[in-house]
PDB file of N, CA and C in Angstrom:
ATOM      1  N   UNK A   1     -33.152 -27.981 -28.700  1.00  0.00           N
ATOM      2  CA  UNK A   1     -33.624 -27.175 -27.585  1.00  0.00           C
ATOM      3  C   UNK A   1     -32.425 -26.493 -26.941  1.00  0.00           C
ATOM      4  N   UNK A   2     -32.678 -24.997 -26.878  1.00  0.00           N
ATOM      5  CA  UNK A   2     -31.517 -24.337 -26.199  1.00  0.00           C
ATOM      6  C   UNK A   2     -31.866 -24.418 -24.620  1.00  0.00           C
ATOM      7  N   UNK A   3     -30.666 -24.064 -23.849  1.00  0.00           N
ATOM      8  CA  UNK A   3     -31.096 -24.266 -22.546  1.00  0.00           C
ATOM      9  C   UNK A   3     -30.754 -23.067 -21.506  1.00  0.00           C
ATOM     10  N   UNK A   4     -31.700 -22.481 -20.606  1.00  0.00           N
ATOM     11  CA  UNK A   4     -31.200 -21.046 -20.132  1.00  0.00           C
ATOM     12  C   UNK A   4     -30.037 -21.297 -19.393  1.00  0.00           C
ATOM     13  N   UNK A   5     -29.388 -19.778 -19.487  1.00  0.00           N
ATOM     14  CA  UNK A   5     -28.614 -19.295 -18.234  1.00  0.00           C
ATOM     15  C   UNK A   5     -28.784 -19.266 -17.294  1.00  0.00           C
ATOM     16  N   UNK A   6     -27.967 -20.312 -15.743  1.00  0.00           N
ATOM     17  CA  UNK A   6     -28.291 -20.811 -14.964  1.00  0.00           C
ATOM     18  C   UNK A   6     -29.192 -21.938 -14.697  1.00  0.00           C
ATOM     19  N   UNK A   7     -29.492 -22.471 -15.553  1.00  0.00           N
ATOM     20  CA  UNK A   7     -30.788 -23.882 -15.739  1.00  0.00           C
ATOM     21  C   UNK A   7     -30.361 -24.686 -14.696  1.00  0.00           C
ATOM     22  N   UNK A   8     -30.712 -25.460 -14.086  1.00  0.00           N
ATOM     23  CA  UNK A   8     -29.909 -27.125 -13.757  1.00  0.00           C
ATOM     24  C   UNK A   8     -30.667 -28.250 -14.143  1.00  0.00           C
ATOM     25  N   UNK A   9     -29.434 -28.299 -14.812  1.00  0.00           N
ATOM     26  CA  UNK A   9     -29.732 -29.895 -16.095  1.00  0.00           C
ATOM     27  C   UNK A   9     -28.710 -31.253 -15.638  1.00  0.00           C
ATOM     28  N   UNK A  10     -29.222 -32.187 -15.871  1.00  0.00           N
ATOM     29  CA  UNK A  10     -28.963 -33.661 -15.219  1.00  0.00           C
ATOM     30  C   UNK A  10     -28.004 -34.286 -16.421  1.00  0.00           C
ATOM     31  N   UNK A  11     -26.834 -35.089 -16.548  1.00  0.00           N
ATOM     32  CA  UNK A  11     -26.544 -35.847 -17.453  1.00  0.00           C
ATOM     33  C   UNK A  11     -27.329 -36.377 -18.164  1.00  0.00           C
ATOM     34  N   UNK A  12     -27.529 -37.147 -18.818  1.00  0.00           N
ATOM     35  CA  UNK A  12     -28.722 -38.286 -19.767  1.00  0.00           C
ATOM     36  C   UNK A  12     -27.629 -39.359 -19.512  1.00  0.00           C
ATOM     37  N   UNK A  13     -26.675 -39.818 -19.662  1.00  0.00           N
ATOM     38  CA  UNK A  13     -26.064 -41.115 -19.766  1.00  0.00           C
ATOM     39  C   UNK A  13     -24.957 -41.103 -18.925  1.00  0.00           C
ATOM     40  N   UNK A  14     -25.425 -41.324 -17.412  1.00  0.00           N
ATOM     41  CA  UNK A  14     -24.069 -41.139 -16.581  1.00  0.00           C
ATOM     42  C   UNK A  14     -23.230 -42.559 -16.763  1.00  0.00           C
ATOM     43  N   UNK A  15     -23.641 -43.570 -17.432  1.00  0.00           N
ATOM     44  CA  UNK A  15     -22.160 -44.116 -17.374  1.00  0.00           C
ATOM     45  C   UNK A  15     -21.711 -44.060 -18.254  1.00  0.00           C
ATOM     46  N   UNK A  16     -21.745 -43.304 -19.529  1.00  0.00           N
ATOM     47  CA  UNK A  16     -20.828 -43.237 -20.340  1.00  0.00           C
ATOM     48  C   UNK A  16     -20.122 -42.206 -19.895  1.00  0.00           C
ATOM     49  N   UNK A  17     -20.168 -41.198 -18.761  1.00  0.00           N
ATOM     50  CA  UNK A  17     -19.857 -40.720 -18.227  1.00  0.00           C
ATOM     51  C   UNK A  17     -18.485 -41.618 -17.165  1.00  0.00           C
ATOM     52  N   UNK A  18     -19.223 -42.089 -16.322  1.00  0.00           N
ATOM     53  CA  UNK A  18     -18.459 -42.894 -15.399  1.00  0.00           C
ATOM     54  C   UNK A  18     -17.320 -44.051 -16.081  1.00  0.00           C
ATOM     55  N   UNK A  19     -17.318 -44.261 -17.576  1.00  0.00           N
ATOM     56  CA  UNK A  19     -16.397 -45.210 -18.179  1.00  0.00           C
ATOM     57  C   UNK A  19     -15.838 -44.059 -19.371  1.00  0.00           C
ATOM     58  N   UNK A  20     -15.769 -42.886 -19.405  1.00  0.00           N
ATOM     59  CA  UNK A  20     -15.114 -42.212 -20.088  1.00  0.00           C
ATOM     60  C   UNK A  20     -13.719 -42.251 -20.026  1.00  0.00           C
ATOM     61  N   UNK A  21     -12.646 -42.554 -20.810  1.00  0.00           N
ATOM     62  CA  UNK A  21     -11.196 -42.734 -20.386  1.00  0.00           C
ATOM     63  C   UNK A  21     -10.577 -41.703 -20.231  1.00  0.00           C
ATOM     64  N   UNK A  22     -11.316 -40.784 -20.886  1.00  0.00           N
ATOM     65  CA  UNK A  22     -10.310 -38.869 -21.178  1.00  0.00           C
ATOM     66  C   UNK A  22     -10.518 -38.430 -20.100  1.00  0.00           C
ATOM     67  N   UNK A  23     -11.851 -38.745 -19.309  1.00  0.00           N
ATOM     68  CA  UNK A  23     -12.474 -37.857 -18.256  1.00  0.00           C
ATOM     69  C   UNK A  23     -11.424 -38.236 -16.778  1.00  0.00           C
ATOM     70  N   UNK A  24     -10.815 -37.455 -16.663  1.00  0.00           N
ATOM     71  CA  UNK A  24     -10.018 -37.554 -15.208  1.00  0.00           C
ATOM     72  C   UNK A  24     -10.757 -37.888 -14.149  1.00  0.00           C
ATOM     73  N   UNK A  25      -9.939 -38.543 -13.195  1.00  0.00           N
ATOM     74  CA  UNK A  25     -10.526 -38.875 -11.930  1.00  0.00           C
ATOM     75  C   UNK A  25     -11.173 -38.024 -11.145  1.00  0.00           C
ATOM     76  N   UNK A  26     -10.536 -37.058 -10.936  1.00  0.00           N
ATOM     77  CA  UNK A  26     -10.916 -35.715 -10.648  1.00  0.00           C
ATOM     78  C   UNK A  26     -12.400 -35.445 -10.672  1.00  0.00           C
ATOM     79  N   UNK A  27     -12.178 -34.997 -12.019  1.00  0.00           N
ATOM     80  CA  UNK A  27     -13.683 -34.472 -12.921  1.00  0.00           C
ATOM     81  C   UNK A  27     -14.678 -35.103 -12.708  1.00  0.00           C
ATOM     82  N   UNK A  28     -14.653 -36.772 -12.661  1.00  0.00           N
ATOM     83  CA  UNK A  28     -15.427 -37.762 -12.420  1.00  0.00           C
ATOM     84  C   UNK A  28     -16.060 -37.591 -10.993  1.00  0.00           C
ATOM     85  N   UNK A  29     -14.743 -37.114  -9.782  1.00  0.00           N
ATOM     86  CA  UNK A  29     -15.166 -36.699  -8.826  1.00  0.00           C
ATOM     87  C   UNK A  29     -16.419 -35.703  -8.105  1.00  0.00           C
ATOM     88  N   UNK A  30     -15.625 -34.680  -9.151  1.00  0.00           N
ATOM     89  CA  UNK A  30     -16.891 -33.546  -8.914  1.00  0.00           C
ATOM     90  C   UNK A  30     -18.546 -33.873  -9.725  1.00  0.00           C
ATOM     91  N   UNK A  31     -18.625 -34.852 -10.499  1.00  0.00           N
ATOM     92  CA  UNK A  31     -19.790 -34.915 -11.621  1.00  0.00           C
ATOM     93  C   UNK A  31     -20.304 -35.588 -10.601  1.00  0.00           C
ATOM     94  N   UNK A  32     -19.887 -36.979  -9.616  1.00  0.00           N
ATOM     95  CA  UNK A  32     -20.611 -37.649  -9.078  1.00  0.00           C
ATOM     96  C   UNK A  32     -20.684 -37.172  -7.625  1.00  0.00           C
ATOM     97  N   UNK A  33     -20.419 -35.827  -7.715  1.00  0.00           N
ATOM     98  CA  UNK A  33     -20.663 -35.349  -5.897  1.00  0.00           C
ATOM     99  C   UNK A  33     -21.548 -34.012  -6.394  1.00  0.00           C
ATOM    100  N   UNK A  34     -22.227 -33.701  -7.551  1.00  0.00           N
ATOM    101  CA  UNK A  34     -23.269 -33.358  -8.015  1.00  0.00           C
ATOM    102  C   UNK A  34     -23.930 -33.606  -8.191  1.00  0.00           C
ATOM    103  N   UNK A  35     -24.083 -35.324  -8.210  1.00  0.00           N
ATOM    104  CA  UNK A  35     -25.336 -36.199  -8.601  1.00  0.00           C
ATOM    105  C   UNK A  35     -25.601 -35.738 -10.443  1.00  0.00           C
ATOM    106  N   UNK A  36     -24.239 -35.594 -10.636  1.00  0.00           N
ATOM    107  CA  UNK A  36     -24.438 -35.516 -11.881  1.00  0.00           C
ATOM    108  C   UNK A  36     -25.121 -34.101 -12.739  1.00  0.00           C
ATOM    109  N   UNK A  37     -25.865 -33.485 -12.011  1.00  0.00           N
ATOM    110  CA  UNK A  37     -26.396 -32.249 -11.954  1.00  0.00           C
ATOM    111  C   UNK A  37     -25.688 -31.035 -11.787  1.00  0.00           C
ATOM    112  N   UNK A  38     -26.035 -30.036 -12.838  1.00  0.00           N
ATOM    113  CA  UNK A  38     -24.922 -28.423 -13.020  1.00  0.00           C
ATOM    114  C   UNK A  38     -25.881 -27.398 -13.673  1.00  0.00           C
ATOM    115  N   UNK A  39     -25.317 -26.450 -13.822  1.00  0.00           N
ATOM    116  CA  UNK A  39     -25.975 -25.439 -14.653  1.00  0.00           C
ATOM    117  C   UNK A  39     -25.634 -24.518 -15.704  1.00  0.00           C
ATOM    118  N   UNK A  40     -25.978 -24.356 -16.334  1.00  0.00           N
ATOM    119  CA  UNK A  40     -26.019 -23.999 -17.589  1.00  0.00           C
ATOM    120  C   UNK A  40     -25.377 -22.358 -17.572  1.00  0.00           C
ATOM    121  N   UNK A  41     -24.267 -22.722 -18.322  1.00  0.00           N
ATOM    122  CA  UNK A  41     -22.906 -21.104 -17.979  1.00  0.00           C
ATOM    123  C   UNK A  41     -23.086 -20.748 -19.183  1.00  0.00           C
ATOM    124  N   UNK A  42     -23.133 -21.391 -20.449  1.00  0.00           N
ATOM    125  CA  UNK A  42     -23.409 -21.037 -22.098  1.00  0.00           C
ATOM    126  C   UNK A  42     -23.882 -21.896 -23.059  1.00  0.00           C
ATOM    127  N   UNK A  43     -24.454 -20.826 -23.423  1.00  0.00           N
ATOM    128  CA  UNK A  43     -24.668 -21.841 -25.263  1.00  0.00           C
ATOM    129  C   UNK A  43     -24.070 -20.639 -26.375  1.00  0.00           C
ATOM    130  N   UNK A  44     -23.463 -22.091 -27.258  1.00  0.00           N
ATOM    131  CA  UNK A  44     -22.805 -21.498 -28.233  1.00  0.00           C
ATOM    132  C   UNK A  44     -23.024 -22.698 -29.485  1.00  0.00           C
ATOM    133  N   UNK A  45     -22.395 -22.419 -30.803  1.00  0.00           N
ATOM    134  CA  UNK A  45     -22.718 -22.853 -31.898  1.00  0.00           C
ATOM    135  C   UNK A  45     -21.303 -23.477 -32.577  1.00  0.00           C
ATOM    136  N   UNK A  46     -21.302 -24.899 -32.614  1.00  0.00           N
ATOM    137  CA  UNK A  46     -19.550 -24.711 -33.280  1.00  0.00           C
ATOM    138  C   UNK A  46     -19.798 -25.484 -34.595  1.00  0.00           C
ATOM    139  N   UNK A  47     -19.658 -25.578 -35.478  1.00  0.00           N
ATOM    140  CA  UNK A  47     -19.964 -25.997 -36.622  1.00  0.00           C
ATOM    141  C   UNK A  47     -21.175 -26.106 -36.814  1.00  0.00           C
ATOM    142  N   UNK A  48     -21.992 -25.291 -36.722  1.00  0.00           N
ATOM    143  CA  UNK A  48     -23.276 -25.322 -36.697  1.00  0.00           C
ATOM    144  C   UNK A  48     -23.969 -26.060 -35.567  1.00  0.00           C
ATOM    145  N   UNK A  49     -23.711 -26.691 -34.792  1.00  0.00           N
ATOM    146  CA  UNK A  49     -23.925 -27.964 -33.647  1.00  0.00           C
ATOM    147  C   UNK A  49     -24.221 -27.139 -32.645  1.00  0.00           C
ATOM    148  N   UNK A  50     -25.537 -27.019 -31.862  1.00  0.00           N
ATOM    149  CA  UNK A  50     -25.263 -26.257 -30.937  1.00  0.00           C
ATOM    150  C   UNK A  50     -24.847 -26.863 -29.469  1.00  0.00           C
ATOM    151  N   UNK A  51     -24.372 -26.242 -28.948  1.00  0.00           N
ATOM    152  CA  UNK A  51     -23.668 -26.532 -27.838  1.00  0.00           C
ATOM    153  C   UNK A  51     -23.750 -26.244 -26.274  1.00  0.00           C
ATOM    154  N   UNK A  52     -23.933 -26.504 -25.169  1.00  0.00           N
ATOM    155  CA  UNK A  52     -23.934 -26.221 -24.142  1.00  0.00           C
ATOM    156  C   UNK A  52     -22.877 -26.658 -23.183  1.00  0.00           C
ATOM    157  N   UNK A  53     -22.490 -25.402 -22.324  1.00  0.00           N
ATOM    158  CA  UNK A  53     -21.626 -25.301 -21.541  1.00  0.00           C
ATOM    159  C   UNK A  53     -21.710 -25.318 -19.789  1.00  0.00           C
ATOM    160  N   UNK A  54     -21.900 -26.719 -18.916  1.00  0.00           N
ATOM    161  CA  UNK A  54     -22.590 -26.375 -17.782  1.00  0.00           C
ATOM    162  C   UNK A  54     -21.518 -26.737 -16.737  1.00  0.00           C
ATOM    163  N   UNK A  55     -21.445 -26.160 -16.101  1.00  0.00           N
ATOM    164  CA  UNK A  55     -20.688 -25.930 -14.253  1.00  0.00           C
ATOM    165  C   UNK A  55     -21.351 -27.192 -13.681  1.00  0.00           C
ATOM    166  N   UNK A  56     -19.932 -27.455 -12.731  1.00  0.00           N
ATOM    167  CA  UNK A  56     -20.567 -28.104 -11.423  1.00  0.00           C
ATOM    168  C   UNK A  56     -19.535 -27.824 -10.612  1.00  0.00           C
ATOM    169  N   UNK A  57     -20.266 -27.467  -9.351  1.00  0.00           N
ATOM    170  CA  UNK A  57     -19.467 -26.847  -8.291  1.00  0.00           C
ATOM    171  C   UNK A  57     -19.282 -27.998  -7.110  1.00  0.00           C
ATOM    172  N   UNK A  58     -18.361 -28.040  -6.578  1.00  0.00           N
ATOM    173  CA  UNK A  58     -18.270 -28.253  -5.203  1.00  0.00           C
ATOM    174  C   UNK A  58     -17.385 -27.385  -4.244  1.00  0.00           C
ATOM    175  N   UNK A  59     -17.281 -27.640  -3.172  1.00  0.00           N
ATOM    176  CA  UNK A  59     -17.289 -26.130  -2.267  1.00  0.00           C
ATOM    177  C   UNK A  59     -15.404 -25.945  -2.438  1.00  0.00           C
ATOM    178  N   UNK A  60     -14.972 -26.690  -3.348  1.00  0.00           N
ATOM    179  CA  UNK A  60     -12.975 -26.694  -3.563  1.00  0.00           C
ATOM    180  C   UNK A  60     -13.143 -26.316  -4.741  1.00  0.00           C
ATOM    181  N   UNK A  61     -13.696 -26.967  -5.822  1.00  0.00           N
ATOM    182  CA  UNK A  61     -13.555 -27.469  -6.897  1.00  0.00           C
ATOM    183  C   UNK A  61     -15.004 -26.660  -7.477  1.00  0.00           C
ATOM    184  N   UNK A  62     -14.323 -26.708  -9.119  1.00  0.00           N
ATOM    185  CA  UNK A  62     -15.358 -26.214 -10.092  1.00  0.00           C
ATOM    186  C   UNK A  62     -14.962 -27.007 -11.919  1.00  0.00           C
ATOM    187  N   UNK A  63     -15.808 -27.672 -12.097  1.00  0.00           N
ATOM    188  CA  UNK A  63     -15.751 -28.034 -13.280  1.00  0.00           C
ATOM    189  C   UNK A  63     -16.498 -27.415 -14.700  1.00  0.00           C
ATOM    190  N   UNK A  64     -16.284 -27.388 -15.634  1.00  0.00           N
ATOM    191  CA  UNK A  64     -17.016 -27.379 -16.522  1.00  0.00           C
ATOM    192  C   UNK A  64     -16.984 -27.935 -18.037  1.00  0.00           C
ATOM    193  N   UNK A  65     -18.007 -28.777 -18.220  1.00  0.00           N
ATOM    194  CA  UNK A  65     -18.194 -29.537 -19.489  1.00  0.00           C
ATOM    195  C   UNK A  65     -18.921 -29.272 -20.707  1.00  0.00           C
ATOM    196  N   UNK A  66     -18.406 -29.340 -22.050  1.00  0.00           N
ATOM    197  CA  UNK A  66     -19.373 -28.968 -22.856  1.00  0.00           C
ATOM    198  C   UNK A  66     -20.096 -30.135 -23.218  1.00  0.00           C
ATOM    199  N   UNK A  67     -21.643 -29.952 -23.519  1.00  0.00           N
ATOM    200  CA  UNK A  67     -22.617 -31.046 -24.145  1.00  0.00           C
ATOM    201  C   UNK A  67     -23.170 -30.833 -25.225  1.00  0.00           C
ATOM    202  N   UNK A  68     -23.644 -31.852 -25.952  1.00  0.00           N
ATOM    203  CA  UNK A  68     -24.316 -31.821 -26.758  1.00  0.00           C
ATOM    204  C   UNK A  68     -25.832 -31.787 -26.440  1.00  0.00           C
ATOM    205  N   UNK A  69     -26.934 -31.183 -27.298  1.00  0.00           N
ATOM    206  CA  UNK A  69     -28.162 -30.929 -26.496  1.00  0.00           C
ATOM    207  C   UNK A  69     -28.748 -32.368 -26.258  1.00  0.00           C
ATOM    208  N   UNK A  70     -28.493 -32.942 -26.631  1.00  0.00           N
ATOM    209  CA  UNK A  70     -28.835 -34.744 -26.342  1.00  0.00           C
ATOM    210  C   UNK A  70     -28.352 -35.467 -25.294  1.00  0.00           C
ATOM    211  N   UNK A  71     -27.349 -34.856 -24.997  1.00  0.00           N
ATOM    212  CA  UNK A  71     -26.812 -35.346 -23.718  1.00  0.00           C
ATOM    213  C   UNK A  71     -27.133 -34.770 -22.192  1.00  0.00           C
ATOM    214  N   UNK A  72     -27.726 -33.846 -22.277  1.00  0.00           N
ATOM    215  CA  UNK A  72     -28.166 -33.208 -21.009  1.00  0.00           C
ATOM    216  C   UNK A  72     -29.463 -33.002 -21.442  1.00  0.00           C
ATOM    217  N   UNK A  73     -30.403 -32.796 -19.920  1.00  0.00           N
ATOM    218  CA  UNK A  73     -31.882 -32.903 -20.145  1.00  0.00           C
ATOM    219  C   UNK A  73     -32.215 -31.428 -18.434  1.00  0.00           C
ATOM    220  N   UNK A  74     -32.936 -30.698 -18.569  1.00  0.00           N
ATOM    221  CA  UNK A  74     -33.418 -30.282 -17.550  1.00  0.00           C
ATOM    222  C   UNK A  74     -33.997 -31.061 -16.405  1.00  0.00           C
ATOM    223  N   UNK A  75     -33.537 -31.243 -15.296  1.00  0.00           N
ATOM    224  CA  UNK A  75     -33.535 -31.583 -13.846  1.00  0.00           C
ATOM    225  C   UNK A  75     -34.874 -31.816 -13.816  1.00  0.00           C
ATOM    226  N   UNK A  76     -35.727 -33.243 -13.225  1.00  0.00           N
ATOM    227  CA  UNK A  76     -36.920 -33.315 -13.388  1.00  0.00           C
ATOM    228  C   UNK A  76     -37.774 -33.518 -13.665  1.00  0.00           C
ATOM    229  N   UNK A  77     -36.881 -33.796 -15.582  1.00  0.00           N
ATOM    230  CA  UNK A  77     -37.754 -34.429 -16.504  1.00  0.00           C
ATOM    231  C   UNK A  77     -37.708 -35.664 -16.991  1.00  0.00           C
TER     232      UNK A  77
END
């Protein structure tokens, strides 16, 4: 499932999120002062895999992570 431009989509597994070792403190910061929740800036294709690219803002700070479509789910569902 591709996901639109501008969507807001929820993590699926925030603590593999929250015990990620690569993921900076930082980053961790802004994901959990989103409630984990962002929106959808791109989709793209990298070895055939498709891919999504979603923002999360806070009013300093701006992150952005790429997912796999399994790992993020539309807000809601």
């Amino acid at each position: 499932m591709m996901f639109r431009i501008d969507e807001k989509v929820a993590i699926v597994d925030v603590n593999k999120v929250k015990g990620d070792p690569f993921l900076e403190d930082n980053a961790k910061n802004i994901l959990e002062a989103n409630n984990y929740e962002g929106y959808v800036t791109k989709n793209f294709d990298q070895d055939g895999e498709p891919l999504t690219a979603v923002t999360f803002y806070t009013n300093e700070n701006r992150l952005t992570q790429v997912f796999k479509q399994d790992e993020i789910k539309k807000v809601g569902e």
